[in-house]
C-alpha atoms as a PDB file:
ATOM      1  CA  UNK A   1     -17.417  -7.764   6.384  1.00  0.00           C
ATOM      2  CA  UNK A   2     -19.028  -5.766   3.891  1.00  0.00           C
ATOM      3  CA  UNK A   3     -22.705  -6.012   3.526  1.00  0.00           C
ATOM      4  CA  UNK A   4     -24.391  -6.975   0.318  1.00  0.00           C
ATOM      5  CA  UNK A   5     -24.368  -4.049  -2.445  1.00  0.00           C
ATOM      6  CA  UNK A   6     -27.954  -3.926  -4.361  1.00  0.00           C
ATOM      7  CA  UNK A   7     -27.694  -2.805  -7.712  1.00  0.00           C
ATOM      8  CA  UNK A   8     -30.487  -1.295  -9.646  1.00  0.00           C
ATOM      9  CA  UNK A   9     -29.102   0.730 -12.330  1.00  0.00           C
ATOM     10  CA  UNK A  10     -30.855   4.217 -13.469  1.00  0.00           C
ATOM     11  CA  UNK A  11     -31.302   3.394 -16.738  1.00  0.00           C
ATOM     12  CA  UNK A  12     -34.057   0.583 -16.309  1.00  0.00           C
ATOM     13  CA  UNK A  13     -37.493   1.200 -14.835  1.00  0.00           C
ATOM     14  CA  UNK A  14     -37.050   1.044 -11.111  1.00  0.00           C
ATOM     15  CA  UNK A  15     -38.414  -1.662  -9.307  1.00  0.00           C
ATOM     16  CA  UNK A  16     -40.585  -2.110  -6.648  1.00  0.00           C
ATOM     17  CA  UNK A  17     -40.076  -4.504  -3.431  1.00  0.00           C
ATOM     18  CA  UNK A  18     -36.967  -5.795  -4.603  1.00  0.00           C
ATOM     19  CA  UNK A  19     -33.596  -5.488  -6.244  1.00  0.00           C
ATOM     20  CA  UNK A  20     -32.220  -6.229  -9.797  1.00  0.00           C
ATOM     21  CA  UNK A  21     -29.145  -7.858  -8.515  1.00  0.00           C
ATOM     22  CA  UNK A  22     -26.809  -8.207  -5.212  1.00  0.00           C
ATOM     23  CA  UNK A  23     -23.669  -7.991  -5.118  1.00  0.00           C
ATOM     24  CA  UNK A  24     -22.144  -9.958  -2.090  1.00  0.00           C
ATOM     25  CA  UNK A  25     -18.293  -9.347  -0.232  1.00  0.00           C
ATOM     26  CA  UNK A  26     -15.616 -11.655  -0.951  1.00  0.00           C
ATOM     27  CA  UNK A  27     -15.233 -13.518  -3.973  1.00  0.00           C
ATOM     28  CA  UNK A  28     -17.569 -12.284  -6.346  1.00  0.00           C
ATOM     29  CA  UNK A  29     -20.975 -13.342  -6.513  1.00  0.00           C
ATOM     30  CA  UNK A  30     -24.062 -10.889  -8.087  1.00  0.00           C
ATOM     31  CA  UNK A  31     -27.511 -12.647  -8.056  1.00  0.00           C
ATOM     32  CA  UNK A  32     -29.620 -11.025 -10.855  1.00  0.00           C
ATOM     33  CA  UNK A  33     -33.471 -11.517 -10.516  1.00  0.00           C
ATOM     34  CA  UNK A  34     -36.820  -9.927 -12.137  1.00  0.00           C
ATOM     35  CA  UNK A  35     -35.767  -8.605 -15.284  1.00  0.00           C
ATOM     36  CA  UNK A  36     -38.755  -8.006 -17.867  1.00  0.00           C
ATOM     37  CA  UNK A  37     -39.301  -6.599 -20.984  1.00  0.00           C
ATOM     38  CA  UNK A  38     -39.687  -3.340 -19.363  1.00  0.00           C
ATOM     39  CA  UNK A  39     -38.768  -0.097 -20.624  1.00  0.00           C
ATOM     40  CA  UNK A  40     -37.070   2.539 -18.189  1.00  0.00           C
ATOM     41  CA  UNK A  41     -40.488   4.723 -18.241  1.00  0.00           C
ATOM     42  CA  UNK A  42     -42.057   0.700 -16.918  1.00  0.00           C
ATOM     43  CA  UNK A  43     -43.994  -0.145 -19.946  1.00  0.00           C
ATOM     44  CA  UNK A  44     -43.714  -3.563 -21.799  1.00  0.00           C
ATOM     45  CA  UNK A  45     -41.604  -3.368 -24.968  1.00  0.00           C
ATOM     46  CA  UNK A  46     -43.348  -5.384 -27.779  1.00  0.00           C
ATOM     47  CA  UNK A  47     -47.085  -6.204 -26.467  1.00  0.00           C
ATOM     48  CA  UNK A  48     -47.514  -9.874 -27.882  1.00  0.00           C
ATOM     49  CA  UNK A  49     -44.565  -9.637 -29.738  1.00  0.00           C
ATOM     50  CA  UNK A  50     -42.058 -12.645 -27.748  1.00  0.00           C
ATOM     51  CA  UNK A  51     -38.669 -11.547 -29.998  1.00  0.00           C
ATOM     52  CA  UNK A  52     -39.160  -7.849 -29.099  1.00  0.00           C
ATOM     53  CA  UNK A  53     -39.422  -8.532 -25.680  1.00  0.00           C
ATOM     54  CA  UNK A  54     -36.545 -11.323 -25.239  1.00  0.00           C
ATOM     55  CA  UNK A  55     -34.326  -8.614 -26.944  1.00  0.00           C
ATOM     56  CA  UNK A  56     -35.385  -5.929 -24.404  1.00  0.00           C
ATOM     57  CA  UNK A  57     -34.846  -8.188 -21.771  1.00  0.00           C
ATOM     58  CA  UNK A  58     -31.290  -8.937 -22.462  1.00  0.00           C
ATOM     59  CA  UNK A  59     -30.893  -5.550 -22.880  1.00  0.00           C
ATOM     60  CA  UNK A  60     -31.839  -5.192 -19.619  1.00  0.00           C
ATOM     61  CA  UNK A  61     -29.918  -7.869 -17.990  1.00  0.00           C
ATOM     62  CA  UNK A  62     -27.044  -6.824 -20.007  1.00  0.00           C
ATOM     63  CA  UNK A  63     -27.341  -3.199 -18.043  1.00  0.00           C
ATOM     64  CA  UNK A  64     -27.597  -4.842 -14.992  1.00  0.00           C
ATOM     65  CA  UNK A  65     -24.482  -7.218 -15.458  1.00  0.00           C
ATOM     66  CA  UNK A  66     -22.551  -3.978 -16.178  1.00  0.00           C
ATOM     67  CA  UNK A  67     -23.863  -1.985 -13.847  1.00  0.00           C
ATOM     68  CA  UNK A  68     -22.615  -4.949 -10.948  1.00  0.00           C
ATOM     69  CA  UNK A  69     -18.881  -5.178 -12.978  1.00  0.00           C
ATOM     70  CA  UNK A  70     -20.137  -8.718 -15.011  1.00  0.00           C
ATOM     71  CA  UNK A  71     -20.815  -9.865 -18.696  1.00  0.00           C
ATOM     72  CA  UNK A  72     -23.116 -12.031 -19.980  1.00  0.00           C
ATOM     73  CA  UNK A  73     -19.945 -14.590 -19.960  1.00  0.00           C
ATOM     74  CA  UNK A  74     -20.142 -14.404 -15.997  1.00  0.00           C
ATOM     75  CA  UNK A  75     -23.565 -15.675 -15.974  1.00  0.00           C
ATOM     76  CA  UNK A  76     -23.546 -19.936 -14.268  1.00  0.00           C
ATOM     77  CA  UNK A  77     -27.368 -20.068 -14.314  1.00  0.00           C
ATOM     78  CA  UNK A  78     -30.378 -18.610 -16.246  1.00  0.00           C
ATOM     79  CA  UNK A  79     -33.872 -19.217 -15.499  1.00  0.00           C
ATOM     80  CA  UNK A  80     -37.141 -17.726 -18.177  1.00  0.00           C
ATOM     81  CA  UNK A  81     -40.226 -18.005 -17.091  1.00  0.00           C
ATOM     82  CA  UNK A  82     -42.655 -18.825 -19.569  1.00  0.00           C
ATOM     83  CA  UNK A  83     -46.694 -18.856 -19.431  1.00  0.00           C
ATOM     84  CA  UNK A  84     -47.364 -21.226 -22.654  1.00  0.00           C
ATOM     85  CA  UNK A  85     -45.608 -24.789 -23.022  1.00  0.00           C
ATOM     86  CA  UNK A  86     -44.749 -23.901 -26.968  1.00  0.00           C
ATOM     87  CA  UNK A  87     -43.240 -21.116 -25.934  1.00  0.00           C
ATOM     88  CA  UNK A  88     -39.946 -22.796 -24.283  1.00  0.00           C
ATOM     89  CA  UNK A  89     -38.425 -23.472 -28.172  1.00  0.00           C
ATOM     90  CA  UNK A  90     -38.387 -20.102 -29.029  1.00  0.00           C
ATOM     91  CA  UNK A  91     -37.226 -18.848 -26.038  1.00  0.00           C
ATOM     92  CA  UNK A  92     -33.915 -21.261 -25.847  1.00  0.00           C
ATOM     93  CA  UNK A  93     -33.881 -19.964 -29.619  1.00  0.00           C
ATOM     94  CA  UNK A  94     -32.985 -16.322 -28.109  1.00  0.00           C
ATOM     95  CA  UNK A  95     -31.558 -17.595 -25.419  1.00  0.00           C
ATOM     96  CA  UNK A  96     -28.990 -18.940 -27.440  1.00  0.00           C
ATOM     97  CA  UNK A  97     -28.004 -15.010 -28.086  1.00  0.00           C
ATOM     98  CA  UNK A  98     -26.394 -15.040 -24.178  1.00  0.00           C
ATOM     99  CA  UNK A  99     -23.029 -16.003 -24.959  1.00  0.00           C
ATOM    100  CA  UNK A 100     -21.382 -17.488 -22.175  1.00  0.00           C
ATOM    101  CA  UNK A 101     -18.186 -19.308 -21.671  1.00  0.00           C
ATOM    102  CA  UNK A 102     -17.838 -22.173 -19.302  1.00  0.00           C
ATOM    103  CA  UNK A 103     -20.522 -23.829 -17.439  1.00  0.00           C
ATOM    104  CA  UNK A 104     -24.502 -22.385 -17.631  1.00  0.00           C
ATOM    105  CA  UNK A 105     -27.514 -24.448 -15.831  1.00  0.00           C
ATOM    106  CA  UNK A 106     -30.511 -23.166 -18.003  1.00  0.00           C
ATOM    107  CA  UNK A 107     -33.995 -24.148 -17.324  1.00  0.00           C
ATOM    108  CA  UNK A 108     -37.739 -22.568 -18.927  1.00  0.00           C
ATOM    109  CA  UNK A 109     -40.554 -22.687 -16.455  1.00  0.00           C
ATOM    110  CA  UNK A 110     -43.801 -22.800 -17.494  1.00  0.00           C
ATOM    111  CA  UNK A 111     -45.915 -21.204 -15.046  1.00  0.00           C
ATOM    112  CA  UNK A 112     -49.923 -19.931 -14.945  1.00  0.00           C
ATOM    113  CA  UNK A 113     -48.910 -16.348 -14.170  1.00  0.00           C
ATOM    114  CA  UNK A 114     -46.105 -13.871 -14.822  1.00  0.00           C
ATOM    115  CA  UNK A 115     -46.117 -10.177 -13.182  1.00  0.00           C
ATOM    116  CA  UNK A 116     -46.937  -8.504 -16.227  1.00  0.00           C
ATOM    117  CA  UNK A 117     -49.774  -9.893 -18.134  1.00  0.00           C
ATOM    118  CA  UNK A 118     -47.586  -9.395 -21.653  1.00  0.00           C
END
């Protein structure tokens, strides 16, 4: 059996202590995880500015699904972690720009902290 593949493609800002996505053996699975609305030089795109940075996000899950051989129409679960209650409405707003077909458990957490503080 092969082992897990992680995929962290070049063109987003490398991360640190852990990967962007796995891709297991056997039927196809990739588990994508800390994606931000980081630039590949690692700075926040759009300081204060939540549209800005749920586009560069996507972007960057979008190079990530490539990079592991998936589209956004692949994706069965997608979890945004919010720091401000009124923030979940307009973040299903953009999330509503991940076309998917089939079957997609979504959920916004509100949370006290993020890893960034933008």
């Amino acid at each position: 059996m092969r082992p897990p593949e992680l995929i962290n493609p070049p063109r987003l800002a490398q991360p640190s202590g852990f990967s962007y996505a796995v891709r297991t053996a056997g039927d196809l699975s990739v588990h994508i995880a800390g994606h931000t609305a980081m630039n590949p030089d690692g700075d926040i795109v759009g300081p204060g500015d939540l549209p800005a940075q749920f586009e560069q996000t996507l972007a960057n899950l979008s190079e990530t699904l490539q990079a592991a051989g998936a589209a956004p129409a692949d994706i069965v679960r997608l979890r945004i972690y919010v720091t401000k209650r009124q923030q979940r409405g307009k973040v299903w707003k953009f999330a509503g720009e991940v076309k998917v077909d089939g079957a997609l458990v979504a959920e916004a957490v509100v949370t006290a902290m993020l890893t960034d503080d933008e």
